[in-house]
PDBML (XML) file of the C-alpha atoms, coordinates in Angstrom:
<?xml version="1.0" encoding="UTF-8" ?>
<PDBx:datablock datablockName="MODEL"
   xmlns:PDBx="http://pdbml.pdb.org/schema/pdbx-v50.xsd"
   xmlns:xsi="http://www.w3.org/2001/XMLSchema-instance"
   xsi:schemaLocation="http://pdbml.pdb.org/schema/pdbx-v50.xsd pdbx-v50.xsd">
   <PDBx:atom_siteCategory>
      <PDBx:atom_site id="1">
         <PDBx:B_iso_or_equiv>0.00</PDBx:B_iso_or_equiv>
         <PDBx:Cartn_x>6.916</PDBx:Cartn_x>
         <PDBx:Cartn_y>4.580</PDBx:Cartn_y>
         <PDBx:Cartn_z>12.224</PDBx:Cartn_z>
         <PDBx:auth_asym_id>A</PDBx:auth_asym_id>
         <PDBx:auth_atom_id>CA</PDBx:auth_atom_id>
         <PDBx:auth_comp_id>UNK</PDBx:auth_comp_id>
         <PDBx:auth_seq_id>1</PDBx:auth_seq_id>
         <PDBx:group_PDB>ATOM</PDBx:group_PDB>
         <PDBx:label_alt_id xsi:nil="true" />
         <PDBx:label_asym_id>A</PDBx:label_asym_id>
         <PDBx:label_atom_id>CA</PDBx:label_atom_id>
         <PDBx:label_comp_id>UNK</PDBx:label_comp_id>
         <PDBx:label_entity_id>1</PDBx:label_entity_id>
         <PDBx:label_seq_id>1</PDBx:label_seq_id>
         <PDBx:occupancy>1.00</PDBx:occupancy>
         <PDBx:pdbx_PDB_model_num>1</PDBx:pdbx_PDB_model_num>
         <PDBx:type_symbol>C</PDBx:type_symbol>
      </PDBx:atom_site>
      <PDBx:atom_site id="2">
         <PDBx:B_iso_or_equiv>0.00</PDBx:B_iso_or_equiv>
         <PDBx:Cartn_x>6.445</PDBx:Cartn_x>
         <PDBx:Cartn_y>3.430</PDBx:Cartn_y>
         <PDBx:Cartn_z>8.601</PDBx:Cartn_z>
         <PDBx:auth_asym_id>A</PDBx:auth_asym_id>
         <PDBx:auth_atom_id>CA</PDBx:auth_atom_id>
         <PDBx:auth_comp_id>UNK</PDBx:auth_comp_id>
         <PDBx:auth_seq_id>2</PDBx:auth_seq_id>
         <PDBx:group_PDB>ATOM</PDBx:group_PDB>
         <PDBx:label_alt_id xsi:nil="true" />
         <PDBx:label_asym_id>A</PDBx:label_asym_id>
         <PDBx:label_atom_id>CA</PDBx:label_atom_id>
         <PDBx:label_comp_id>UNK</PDBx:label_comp_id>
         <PDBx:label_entity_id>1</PDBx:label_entity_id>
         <PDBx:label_seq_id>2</PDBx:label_seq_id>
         <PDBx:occupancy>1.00</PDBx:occupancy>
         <PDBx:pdbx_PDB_model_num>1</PDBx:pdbx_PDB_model_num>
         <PDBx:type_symbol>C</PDBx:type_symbol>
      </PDBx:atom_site>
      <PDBx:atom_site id="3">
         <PDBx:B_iso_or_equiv>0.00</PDBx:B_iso_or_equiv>
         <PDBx:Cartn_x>5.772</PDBx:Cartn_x>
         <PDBx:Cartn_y>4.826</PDBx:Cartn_y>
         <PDBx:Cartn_z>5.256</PDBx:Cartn_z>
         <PDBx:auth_asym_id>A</PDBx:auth_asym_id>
         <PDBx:auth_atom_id>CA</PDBx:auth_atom_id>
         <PDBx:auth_comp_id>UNK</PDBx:auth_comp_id>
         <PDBx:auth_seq_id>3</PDBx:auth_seq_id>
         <PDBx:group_PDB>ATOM</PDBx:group_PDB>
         <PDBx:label_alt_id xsi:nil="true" />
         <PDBx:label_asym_id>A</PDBx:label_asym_id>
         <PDBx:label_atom_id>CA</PDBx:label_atom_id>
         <PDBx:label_comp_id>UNK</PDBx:label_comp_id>
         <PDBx:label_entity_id>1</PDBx:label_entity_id>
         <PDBx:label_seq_id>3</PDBx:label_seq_id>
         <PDBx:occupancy>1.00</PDBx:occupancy>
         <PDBx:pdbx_PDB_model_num>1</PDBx:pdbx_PDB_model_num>
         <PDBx:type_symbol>C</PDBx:type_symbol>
      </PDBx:atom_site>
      <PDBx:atom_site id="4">
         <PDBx:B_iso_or_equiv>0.00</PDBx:B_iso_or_equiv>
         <PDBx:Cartn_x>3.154</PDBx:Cartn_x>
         <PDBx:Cartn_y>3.586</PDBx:Cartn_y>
         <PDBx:Cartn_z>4.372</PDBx:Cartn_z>
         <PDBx:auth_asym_id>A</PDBx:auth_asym_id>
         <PDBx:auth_atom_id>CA</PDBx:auth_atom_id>
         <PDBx:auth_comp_id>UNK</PDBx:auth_comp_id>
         <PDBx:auth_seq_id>4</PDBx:auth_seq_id>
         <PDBx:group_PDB>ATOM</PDBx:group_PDB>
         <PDBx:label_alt_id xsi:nil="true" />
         <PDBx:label_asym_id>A</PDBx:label_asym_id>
         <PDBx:label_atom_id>CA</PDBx:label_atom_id>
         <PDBx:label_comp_id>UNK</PDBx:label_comp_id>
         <PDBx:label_entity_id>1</PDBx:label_entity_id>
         <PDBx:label_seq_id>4</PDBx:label_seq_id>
         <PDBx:occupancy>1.00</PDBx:occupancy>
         <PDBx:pdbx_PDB_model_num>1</PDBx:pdbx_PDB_model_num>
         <PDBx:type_symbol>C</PDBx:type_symbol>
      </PDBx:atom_site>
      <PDBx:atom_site id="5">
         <PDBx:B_iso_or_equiv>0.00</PDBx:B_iso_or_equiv>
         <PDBx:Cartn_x>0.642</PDBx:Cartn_x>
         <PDBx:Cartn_y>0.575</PDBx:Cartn_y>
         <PDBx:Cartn_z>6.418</PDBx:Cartn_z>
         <PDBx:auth_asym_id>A</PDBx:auth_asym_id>
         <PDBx:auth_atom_id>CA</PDBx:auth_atom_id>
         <PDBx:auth_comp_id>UNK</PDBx:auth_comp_id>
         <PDBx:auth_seq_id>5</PDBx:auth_seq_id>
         <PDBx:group_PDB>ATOM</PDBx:group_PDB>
         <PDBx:label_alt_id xsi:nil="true" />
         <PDBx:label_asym_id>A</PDBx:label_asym_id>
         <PDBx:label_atom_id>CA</PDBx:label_atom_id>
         <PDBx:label_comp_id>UNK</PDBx:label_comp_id>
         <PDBx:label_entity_id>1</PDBx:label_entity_id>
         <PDBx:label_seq_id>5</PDBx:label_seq_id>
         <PDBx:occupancy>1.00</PDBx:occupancy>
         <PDBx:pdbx_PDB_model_num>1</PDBx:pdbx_PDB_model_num>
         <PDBx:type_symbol>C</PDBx:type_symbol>
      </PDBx:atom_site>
      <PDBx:atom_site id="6">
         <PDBx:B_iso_or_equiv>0.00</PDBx:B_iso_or_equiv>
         <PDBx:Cartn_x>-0.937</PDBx:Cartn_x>
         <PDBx:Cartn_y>-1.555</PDBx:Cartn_y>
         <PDBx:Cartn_z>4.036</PDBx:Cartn_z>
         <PDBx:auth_asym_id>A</PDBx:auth_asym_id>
         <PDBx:auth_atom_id>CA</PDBx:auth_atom_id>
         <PDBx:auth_comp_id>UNK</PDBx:auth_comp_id>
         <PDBx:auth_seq_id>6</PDBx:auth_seq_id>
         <PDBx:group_PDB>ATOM</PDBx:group_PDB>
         <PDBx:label_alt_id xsi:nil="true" />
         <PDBx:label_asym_id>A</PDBx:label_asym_id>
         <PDBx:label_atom_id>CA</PDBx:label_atom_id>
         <PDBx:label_comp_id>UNK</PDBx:label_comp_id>
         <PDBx:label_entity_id>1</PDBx:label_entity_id>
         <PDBx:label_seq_id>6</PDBx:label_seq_id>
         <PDBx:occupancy>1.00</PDBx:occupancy>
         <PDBx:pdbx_PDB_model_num>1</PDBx:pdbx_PDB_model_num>
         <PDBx:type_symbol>C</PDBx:type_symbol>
      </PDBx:atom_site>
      <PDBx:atom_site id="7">
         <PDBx:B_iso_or_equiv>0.00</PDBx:B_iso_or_equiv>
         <PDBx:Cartn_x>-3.687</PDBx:Cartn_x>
         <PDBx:Cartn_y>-3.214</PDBx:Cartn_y>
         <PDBx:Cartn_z>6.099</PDBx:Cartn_z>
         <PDBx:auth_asym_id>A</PDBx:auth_asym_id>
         <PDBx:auth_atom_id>CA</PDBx:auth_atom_id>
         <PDBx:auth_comp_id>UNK</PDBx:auth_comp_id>
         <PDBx:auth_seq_id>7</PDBx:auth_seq_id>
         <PDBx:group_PDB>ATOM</PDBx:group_PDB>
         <PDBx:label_alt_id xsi:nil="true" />
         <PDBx:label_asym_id>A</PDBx:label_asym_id>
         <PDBx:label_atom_id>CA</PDBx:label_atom_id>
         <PDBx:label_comp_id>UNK</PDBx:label_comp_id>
         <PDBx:label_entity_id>1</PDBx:label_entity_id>
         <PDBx:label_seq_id>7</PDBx:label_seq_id>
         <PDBx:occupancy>1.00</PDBx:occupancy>
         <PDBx:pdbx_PDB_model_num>1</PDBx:pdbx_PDB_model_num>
         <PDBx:type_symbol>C</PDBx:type_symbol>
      </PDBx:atom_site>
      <PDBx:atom_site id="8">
         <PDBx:B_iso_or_equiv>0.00</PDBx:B_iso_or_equiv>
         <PDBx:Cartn_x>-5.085</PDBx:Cartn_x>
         <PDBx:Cartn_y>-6.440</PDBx:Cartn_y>
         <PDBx:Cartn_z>5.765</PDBx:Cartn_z>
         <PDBx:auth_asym_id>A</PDBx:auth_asym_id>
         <PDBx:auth_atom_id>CA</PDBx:auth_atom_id>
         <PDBx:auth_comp_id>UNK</PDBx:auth_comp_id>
         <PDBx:auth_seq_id>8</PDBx:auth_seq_id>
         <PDBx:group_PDB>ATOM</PDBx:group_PDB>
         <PDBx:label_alt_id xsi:nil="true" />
         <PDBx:label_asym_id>A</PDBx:label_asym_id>
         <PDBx:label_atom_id>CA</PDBx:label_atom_id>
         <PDBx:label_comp_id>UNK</PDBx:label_comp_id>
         <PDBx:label_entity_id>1</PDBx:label_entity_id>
         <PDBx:label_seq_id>8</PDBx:label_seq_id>
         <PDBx:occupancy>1.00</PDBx:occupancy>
         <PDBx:pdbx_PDB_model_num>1</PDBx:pdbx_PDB_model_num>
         <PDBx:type_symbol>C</PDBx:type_symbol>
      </PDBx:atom_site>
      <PDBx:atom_site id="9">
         <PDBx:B_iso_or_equiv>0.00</PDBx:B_iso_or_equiv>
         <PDBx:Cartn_x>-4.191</PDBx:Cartn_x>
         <PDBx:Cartn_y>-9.842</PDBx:Cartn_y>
         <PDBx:Cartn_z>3.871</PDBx:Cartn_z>
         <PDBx:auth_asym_id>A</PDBx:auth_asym_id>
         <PDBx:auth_atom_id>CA</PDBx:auth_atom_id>
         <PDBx:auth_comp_id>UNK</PDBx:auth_comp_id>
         <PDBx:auth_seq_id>9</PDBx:auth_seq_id>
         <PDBx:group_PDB>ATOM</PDBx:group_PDB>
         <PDBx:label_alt_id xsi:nil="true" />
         <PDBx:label_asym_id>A</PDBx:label_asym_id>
         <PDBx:label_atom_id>CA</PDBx:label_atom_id>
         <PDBx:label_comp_id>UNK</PDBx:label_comp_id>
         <PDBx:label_entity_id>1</PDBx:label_entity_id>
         <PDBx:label_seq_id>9</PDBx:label_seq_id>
         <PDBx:occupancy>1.00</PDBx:occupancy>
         <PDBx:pdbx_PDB_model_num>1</PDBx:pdbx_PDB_model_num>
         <PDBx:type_symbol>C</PDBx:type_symbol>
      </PDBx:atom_site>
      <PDBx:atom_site id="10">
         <PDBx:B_iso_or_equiv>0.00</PDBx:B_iso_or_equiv>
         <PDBx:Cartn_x>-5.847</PDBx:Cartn_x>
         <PDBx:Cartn_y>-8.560</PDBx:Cartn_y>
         <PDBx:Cartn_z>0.240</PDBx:Cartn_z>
         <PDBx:auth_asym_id>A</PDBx:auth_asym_id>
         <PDBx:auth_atom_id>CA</PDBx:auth_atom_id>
         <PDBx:auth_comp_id>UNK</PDBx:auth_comp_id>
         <PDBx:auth_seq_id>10</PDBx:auth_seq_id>
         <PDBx:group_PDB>ATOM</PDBx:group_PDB>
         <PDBx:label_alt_id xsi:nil="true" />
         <PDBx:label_asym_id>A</PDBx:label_asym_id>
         <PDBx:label_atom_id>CA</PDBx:label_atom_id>
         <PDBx:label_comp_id>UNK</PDBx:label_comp_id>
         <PDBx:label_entity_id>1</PDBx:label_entity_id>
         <PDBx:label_seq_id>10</PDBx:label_seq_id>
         <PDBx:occupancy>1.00</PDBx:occupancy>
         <PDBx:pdbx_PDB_model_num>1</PDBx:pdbx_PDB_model_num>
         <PDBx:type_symbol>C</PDBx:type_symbol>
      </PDBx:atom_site>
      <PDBx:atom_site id="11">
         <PDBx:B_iso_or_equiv>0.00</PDBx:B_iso_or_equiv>
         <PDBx:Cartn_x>-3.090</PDBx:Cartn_x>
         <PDBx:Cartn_y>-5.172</PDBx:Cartn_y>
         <PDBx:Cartn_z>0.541</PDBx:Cartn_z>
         <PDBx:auth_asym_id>A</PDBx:auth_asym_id>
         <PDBx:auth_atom_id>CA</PDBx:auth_atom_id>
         <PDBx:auth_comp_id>UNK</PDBx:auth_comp_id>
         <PDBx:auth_seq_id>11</PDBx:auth_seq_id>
         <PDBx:group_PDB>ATOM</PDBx:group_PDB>
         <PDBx:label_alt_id xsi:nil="true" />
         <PDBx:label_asym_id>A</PDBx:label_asym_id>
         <PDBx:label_atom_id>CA</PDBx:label_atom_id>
         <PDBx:label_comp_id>UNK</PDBx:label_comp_id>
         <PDBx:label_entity_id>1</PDBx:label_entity_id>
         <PDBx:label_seq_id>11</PDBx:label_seq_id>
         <PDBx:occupancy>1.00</PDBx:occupancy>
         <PDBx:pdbx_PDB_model_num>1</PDBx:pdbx_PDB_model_num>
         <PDBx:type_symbol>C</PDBx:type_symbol>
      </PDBx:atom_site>
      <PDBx:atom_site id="12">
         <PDBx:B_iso_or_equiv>0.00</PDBx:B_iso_or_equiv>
         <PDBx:Cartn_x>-0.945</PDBx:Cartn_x>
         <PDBx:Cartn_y>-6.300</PDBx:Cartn_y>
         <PDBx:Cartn_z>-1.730</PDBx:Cartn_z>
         <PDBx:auth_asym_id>A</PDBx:auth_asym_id>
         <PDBx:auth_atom_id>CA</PDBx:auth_atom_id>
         <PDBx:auth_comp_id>UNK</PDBx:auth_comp_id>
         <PDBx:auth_seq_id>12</PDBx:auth_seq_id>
         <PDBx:group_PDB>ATOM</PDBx:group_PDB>
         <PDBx:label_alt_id xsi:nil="true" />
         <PDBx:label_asym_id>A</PDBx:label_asym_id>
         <PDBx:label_atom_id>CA</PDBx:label_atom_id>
         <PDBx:label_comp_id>UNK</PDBx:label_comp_id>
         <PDBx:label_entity_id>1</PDBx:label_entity_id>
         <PDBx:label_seq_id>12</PDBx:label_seq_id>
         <PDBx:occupancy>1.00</PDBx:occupancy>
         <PDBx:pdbx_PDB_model_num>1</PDBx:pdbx_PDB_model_num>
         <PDBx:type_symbol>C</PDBx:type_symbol>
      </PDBx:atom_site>
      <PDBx:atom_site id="13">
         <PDBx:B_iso_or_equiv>0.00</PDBx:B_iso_or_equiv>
         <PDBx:Cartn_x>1.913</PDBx:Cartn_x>
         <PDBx:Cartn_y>-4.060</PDBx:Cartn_y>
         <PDBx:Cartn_z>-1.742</PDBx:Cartn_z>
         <PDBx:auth_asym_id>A</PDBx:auth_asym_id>
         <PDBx:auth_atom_id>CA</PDBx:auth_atom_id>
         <PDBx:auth_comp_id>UNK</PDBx:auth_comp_id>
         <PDBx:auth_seq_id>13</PDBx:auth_seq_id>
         <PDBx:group_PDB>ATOM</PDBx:group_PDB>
         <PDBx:label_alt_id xsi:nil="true" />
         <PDBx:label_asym_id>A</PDBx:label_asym_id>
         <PDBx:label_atom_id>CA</PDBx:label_atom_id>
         <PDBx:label_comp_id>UNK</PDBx:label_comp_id>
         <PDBx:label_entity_id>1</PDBx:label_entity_id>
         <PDBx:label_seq_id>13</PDBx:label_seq_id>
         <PDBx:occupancy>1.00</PDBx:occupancy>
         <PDBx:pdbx_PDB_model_num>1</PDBx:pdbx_PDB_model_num>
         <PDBx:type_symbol>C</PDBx:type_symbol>
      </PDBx:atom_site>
      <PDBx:atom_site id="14">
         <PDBx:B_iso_or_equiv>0.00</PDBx:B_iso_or_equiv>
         <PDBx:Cartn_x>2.028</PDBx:Cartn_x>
         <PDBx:Cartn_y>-3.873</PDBx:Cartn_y>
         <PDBx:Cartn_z>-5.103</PDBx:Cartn_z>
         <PDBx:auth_asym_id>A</PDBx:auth_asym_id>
         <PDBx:auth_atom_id>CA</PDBx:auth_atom_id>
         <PDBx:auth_comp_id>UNK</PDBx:auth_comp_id>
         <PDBx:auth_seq_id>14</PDBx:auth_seq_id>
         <PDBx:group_PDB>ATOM</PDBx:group_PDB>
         <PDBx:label_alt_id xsi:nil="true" />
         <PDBx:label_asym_id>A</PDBx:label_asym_id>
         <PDBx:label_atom_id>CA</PDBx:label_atom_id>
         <PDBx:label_comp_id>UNK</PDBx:label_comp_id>
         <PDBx:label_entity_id>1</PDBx:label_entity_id>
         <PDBx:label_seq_id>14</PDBx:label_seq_id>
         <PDBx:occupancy>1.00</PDBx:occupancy>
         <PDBx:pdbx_PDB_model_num>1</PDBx:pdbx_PDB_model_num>
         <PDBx:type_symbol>C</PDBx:type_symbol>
      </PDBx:atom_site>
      <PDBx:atom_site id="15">
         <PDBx:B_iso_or_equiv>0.00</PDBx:B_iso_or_equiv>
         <PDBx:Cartn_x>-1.542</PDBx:Cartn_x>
         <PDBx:Cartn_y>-2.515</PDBx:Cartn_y>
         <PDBx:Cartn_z>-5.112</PDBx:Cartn_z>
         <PDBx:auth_asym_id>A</PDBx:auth_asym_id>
         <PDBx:auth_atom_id>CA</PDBx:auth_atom_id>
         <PDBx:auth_comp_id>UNK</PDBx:auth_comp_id>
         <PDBx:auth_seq_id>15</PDBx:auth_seq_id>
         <PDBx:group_PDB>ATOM</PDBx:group_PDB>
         <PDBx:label_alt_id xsi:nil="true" />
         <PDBx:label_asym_id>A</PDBx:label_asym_id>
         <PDBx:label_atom_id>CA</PDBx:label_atom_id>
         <PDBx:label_comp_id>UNK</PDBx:label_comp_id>
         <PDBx:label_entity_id>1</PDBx:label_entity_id>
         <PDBx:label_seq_id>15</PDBx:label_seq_id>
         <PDBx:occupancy>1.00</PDBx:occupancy>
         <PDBx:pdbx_PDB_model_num>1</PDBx:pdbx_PDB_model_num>
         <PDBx:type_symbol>C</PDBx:type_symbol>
      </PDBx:atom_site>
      <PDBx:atom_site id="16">
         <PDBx:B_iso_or_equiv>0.00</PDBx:B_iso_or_equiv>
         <PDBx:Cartn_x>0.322</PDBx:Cartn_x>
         <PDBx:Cartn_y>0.747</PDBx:Cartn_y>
         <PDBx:Cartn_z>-3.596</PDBx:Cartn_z>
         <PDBx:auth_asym_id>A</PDBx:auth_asym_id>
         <PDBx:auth_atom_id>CA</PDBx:auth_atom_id>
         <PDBx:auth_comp_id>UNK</PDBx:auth_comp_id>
         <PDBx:auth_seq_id>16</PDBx:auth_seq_id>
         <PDBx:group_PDB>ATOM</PDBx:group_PDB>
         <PDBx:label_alt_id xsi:nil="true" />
         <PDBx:label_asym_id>A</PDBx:label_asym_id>
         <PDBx:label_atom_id>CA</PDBx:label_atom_id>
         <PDBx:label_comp_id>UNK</PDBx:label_comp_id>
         <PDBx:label_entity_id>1</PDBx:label_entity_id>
         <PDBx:label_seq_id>16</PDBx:label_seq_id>
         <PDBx:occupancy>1.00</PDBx:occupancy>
         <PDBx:pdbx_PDB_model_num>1</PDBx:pdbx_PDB_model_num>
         <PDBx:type_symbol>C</PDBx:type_symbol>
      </PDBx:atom_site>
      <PDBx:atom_site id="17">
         <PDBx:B_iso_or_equiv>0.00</PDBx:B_iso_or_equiv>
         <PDBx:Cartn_x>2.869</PDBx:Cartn_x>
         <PDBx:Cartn_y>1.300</PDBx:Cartn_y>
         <PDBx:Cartn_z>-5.751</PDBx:Cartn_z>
         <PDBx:auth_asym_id>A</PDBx:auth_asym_id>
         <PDBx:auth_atom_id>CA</PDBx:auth_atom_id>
         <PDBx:auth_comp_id>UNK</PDBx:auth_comp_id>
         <PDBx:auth_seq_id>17</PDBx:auth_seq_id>
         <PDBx:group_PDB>ATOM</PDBx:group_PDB>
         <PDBx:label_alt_id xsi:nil="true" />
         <PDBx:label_asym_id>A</PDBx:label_asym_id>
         <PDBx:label_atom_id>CA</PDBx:label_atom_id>
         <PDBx:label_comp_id>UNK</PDBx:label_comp_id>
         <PDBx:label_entity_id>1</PDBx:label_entity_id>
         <PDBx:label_seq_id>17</PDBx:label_seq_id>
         <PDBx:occupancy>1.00</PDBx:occupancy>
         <PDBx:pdbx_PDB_model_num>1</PDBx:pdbx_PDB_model_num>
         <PDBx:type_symbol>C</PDBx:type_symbol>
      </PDBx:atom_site>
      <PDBx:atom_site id="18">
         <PDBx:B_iso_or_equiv>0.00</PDBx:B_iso_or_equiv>
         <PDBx:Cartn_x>0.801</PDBx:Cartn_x>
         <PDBx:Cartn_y>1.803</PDBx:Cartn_y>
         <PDBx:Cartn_z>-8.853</PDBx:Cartn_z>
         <PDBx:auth_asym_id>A</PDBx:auth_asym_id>
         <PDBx:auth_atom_id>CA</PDBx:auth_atom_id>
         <PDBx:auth_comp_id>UNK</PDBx:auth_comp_id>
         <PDBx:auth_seq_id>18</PDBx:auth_seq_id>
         <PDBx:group_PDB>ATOM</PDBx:group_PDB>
         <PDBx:label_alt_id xsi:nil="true" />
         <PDBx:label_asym_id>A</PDBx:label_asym_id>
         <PDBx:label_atom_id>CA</PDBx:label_atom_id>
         <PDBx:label_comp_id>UNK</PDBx:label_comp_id>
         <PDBx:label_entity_id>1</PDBx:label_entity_id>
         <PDBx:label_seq_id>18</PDBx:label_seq_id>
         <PDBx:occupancy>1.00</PDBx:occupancy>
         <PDBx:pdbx_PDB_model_num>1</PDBx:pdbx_PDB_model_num>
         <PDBx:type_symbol>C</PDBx:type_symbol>
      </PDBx:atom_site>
      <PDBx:atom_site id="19">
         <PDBx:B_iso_or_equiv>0.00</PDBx:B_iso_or_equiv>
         <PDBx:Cartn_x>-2.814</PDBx:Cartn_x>
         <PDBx:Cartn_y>2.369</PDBx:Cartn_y>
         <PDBx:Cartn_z>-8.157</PDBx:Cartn_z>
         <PDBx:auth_asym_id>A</PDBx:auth_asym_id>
         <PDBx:auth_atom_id>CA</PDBx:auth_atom_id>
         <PDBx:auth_comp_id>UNK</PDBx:auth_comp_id>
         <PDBx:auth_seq_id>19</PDBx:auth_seq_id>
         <PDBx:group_PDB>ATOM</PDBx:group_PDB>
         <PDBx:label_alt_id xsi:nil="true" />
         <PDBx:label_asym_id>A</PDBx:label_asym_id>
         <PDBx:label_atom_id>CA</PDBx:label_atom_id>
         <PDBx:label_comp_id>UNK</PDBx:label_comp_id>
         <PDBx:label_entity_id>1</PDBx:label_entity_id>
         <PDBx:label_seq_id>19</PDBx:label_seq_id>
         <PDBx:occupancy>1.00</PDBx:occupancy>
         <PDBx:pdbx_PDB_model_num>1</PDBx:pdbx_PDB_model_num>
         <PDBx:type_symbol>C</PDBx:type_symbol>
      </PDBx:atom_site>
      <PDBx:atom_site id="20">
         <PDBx:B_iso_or_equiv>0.00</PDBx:B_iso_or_equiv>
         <PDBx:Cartn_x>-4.526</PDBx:Cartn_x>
         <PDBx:Cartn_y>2.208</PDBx:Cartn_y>
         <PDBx:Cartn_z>-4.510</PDBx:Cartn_z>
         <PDBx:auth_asym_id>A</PDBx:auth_asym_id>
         <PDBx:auth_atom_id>CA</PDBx:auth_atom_id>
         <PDBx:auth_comp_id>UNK</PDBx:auth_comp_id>
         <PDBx:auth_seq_id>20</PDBx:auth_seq_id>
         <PDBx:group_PDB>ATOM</PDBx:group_PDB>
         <PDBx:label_alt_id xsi:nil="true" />
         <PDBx:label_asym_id>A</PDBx:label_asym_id>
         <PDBx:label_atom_id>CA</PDBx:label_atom_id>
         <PDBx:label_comp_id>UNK</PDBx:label_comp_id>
         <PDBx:label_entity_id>1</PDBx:label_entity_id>
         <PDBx:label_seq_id>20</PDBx:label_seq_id>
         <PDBx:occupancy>1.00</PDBx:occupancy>
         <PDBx:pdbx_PDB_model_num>1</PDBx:pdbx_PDB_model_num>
         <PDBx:type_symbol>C</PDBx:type_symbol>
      </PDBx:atom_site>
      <PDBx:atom_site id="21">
         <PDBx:B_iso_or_equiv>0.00</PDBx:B_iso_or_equiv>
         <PDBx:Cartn_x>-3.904</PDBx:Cartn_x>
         <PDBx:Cartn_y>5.906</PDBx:Cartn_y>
         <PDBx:Cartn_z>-4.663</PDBx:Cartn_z>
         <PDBx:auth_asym_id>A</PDBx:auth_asym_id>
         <PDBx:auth_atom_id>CA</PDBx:auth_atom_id>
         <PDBx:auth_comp_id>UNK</PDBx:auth_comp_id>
         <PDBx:auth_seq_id>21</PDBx:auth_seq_id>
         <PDBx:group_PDB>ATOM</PDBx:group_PDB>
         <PDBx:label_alt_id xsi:nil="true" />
         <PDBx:label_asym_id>A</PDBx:label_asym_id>
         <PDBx:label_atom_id>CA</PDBx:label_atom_id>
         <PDBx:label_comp_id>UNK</PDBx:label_comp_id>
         <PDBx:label_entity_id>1</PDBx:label_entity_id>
         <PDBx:label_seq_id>21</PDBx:label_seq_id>
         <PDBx:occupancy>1.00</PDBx:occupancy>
         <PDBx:pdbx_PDB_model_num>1</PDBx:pdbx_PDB_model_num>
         <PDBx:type_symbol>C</PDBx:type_symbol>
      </PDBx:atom_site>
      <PDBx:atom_site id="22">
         <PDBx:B_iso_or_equiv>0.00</PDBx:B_iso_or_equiv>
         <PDBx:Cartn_x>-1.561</PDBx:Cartn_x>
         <PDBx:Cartn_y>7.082</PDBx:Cartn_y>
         <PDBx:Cartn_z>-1.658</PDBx:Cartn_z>
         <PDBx:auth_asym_id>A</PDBx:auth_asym_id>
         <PDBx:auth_atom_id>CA</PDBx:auth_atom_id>
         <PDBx:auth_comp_id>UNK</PDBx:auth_comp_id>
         <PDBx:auth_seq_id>22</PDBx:auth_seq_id>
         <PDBx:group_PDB>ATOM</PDBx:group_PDB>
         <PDBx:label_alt_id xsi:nil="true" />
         <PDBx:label_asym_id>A</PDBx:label_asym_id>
         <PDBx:label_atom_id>CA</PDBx:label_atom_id>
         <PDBx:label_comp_id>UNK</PDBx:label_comp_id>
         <PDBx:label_entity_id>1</PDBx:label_entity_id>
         <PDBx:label_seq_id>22</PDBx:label_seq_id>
         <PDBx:occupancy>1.00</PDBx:occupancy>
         <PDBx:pdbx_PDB_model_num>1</PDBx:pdbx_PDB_model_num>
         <PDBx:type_symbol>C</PDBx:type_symbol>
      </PDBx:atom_site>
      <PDBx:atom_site id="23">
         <PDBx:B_iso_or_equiv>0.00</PDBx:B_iso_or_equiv>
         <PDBx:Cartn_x>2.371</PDBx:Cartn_x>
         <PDBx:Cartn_y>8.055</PDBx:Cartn_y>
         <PDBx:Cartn_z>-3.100</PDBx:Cartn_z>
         <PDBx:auth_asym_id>A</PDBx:auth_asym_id>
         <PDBx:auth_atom_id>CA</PDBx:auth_atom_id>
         <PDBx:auth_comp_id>UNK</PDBx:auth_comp_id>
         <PDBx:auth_seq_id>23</PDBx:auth_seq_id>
         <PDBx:group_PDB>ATOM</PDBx:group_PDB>
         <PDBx:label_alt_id xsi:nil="true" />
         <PDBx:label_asym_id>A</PDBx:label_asym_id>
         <PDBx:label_atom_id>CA</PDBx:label_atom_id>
         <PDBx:label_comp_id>UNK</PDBx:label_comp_id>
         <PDBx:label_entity_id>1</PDBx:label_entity_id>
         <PDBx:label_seq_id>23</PDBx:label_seq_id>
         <PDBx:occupancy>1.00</PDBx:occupancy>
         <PDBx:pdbx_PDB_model_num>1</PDBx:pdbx_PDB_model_num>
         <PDBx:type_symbol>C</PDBx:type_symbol>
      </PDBx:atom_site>
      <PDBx:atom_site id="24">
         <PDBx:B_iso_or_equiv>0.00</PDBx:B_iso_or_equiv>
         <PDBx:Cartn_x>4.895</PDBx:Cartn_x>
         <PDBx:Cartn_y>5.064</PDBx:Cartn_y>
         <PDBx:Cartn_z>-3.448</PDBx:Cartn_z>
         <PDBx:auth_asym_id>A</PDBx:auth_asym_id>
         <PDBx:auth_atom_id>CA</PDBx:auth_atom_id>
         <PDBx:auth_comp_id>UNK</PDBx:auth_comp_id>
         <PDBx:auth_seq_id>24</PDBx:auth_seq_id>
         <PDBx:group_PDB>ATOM</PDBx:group_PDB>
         <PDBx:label_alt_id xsi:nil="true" />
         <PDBx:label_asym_id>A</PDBx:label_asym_id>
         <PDBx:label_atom_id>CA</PDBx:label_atom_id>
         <PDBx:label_comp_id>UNK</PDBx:label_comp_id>
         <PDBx:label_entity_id>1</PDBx:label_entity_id>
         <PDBx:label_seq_id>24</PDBx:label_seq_id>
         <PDBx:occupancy>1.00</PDBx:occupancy>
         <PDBx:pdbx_PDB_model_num>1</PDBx:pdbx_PDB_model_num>
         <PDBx:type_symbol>C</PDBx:type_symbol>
      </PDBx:atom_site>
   </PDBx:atom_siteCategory>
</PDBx:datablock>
């Protein structure tokens, strides 16, 4: 259970919310 699994210690959240691709 999560919305999204950012995996490993250079997955910056941040990465997510604008560019790595998946939906924030």
């Amino acid at each position: 259970h999560a919305g999204a699994i950012f995996m490993g210690r250079y997955t910056g959240e941040s990465l997510g919310d604008y560019c790595a691709g998946p939906n924030h």
